[in-house]
Protein backbone atom coordinates (compact mmCIF):
# COMPACT_ATOMS: atom_id res chain seq x y z
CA UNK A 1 12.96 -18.37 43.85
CA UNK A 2 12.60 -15.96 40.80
CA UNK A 3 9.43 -15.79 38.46
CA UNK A 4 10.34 -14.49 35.32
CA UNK A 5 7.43 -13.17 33.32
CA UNK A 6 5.43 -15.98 31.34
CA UNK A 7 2.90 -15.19 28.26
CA UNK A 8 -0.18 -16.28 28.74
CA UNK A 9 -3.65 -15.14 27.64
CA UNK A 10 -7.38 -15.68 28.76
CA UNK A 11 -9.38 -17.00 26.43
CA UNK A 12 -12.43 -15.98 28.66
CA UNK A 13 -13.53 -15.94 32.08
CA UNK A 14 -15.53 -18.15 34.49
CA UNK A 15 -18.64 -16.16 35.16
CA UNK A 16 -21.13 -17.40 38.03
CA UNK A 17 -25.32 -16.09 39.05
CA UNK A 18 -25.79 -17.19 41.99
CA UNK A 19 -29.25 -15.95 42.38
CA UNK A 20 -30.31 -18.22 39.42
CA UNK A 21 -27.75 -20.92 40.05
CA UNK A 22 -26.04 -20.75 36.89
CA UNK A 23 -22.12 -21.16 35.77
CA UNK A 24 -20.55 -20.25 32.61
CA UNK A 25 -17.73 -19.71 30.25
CA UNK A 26 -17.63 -16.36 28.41
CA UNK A 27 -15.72 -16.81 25.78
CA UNK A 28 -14.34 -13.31 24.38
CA UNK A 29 -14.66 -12.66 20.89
CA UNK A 30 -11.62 -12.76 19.82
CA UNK A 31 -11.54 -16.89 20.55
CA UNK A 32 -15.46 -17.39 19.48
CA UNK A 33 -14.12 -19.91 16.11
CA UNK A 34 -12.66 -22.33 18.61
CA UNK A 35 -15.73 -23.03 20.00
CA UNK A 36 -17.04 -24.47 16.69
CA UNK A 37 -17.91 -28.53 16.80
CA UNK A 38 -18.55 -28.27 21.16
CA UNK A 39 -21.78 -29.64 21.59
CA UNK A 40 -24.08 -29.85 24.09
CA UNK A 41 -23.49 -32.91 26.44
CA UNK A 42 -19.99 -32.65 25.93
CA UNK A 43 -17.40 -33.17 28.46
CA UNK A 44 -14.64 -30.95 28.58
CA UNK A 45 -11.55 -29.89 30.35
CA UNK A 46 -10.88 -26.16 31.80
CA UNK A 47 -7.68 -25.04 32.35
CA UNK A 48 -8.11 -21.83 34.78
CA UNK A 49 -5.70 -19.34 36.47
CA UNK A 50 -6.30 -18.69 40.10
CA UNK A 51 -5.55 -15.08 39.90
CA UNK A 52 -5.85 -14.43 42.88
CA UNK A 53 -2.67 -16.68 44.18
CA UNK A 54 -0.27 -15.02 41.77
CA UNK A 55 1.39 -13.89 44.29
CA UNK A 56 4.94 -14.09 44.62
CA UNK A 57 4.37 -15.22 48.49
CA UNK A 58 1.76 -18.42 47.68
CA UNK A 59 3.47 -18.91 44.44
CA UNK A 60 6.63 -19.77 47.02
CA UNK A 61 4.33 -22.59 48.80
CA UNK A 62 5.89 -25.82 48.60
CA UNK A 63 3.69 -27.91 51.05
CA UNK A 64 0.91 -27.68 52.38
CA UNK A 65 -2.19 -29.08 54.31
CA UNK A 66 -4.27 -31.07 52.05
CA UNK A 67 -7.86 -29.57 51.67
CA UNK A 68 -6.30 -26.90 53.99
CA UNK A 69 -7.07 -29.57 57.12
CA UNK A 70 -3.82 -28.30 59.44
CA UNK A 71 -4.72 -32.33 60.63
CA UNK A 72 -4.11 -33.71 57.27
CA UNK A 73 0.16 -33.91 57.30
CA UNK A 74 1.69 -31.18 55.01
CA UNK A 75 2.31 -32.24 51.87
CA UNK A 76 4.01 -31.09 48.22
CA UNK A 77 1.96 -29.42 46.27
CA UNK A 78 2.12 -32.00 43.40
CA UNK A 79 0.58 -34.23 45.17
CA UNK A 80 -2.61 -31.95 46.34
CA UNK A 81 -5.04 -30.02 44.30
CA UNK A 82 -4.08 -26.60 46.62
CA UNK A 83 -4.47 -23.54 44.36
CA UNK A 84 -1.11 -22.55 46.08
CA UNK A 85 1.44 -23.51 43.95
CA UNK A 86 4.59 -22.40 41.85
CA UNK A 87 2.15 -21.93 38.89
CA UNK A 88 -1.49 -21.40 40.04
CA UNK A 89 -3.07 -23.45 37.20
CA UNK A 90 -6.23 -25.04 37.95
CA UNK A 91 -7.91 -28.17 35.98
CA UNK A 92 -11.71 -29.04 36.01
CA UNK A 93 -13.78 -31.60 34.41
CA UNK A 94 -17.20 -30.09 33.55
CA UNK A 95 -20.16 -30.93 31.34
CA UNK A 96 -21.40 -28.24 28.94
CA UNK A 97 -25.21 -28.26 29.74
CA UNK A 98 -25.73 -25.41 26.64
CA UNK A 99 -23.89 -23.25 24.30
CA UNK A 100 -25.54 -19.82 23.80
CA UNK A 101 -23.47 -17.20 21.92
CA UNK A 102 -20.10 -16.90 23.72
CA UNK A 103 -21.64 -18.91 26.56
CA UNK A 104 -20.72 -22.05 27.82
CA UNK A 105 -23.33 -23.20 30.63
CA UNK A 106 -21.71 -25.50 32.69
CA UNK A 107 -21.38 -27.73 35.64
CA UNK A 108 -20.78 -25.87 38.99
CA UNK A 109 -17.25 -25.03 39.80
CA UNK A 110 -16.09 -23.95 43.10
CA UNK A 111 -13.40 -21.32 40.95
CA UNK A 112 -14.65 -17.88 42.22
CA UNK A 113 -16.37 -15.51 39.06
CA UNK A 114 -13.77 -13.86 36.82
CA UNK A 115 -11.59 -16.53 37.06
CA UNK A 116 -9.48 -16.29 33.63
CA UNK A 117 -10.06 -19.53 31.31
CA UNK A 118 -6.47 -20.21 30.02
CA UNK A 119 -7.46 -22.89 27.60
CA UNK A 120 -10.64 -25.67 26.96
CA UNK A 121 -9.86 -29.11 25.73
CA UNK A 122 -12.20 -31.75 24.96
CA UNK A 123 -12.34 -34.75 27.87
CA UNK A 124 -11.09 -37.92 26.05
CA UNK A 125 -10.64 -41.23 28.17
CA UNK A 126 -7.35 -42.85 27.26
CA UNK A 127 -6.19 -39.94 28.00
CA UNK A 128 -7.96 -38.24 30.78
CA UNK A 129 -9.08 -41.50 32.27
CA UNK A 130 -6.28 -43.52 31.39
CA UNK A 131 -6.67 -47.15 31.78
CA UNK A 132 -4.67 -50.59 30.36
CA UNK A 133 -6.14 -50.67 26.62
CA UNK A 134 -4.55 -53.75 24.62
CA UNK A 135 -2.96 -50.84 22.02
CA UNK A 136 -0.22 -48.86 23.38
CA UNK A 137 -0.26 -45.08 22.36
CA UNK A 138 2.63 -45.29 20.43
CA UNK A 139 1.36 -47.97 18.09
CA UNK A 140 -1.80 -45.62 17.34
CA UNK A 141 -1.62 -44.42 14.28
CA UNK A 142 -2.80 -40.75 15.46
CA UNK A 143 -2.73 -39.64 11.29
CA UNK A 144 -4.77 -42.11 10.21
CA UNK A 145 -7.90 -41.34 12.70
CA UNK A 146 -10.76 -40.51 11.00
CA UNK A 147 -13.84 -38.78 12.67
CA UNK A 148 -17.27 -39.92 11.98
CA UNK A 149 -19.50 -37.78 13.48
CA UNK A 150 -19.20 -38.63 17.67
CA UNK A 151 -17.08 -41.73 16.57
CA UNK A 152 -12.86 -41.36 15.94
CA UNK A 153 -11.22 -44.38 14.45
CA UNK A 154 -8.00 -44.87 14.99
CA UNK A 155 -5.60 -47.50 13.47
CA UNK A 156 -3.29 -49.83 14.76
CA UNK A 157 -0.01 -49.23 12.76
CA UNK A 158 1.05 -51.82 10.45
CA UNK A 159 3.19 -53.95 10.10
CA UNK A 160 4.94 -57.36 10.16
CA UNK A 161 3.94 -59.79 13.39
CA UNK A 162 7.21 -60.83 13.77
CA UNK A 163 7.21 -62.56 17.00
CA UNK A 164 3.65 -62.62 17.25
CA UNK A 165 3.16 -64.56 13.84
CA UNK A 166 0.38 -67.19 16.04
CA UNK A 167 -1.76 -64.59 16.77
CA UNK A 168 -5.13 -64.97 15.78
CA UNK A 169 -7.49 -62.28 13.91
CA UNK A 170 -9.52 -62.77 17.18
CA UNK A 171 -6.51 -61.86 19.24
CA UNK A 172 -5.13 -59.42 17.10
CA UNK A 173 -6.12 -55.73 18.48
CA UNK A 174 -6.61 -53.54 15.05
CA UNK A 175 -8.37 -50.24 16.02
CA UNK A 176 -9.02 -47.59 18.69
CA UNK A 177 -12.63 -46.84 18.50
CA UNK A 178 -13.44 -43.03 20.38
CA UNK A 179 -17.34 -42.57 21.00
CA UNK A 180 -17.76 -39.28 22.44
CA UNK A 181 -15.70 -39.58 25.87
CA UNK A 182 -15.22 -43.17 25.95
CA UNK A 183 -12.48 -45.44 24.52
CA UNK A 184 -12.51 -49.10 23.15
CA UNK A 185 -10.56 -51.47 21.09
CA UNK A 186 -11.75 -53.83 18.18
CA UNK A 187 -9.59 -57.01 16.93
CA UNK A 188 -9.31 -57.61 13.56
CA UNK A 189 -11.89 -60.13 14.18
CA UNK A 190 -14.38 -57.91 15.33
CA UNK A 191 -13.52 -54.93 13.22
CA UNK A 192 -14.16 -57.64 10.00
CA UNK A 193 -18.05 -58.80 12.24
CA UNK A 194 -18.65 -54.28 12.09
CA UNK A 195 -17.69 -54.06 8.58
CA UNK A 196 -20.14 -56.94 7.69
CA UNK A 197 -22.55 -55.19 9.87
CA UNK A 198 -22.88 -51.81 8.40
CA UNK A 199 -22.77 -53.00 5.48
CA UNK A 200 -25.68 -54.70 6.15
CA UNK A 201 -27.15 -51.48 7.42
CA UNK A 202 -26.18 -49.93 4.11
CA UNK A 203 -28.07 -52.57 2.28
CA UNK A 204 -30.83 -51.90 4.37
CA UNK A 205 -30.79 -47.88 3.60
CA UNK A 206 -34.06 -46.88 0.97
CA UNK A 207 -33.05 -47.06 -2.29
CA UNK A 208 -33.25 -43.07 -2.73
CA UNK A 209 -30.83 -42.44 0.02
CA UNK A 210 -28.55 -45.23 -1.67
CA UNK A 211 -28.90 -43.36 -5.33
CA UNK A 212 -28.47 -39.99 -3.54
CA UNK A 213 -25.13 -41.11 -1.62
CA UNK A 214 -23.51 -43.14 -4.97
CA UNK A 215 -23.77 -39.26 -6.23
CA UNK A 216 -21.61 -37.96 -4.08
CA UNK A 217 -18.58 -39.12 -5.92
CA UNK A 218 -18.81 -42.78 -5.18
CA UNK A 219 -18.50 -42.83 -1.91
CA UNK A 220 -20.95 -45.80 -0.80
CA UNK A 221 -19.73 -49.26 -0.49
């Protein structure tokens, strides 16, 4: 079993105080832009290299014993979360508690400190949490989305019903709504009940916000 050299680059390193408790990110300079729109709150997902099993010998471990229990029966690696592996990658979901500077303060990990950071992604739940959602992902129209501050809006695709010509507005799933982490779907039903009921919201805005936003080029209702 050969390992032929693989670019890859840290984008920072886990860094841990145990005297005060804390665990962070240090993000190195170079990489400080693509930090911009993290928030605090926000759930995220690390992507880490266990250094120290880049070795050729536990990079050759096929099987082992799950939470390294020699009672638990051995088992592939694929189907464990054993930093031995043919690639040591190594995936945590953590909450970012503050951002200061190049720091991300995070939950606890149990990674040791100077672990490299390989890559950060932002937890989403269809598809870190994946679970039946009346829309299948490749009827999403992923171009369309549009992000409203914490909320993404994504369309259902159109087109002709087809088959599905007795389907009701109230039956008919339209949109993806993201808010933050989590995931739901609107019919066309209930998307037409939200548009009636910001608009009502709108309404409901002071006039001098109203005046101010129709001078932004016309775009209120």
């Amino acid at each position: 079993m050969d390992f032929e050299p693989f670019k890859i680059v840290p984008v920072g390193y886990i860094r841990k105080n145990e005297e005060l408790q804390e665990t962070f990110v240090e993000i190195l300079p170079e990489f400080l832009e693509a930090v911009d729109g993290l928030r605090n709150g926000d759930w995220i997902k690390l992507v880490l290299w266990f250094h120290e099993s880049d070795t050729p010998a536990r990079r050759r471990v096929l099987k082992v014993h799950p939470y390294g229990n020699p009672k638990n029966p051995l088992t592939g690696v694929f189907a464990t979360r054993s930093p031995y592996r043919p690639n040591p990658v190594a995936l945590y979901t953590v909450r970012i508690h503050s951002i200061e500077g190049n720091r991300l303060y995070i939950d606890w990990v149990d990674a040791m400190d100077g672990t490299p950071v390989v890559d950060i992604k932002i937890f989403v739940e269809r598809y870190d949490c994946p679970k039946e959602i009346p829309i299948e992902e490749r009827e999403a129209h992923i171009r369309e989305s549009r992000m409203i501050g914490e909320v993404n809006v994504i369309p259902r695709k159109s087109g002709h019903l087809d088959e599905l010509e007795k389907v009701s507005p109230e039956e008919y799933d339209a949109v993806i709504l993201e808010i933050g982490p989590k995931t739901t779907t609107l019919t066309a039903g209930e998307l037409v009940e939200l548009i009636e009921a910001l608009q009502g919201v709108y309404e409901n805005l002071p006039v001098e916000i109203r005046d101010r936003l129709r001078k932004r080029g016309g775009r209120s209702p």
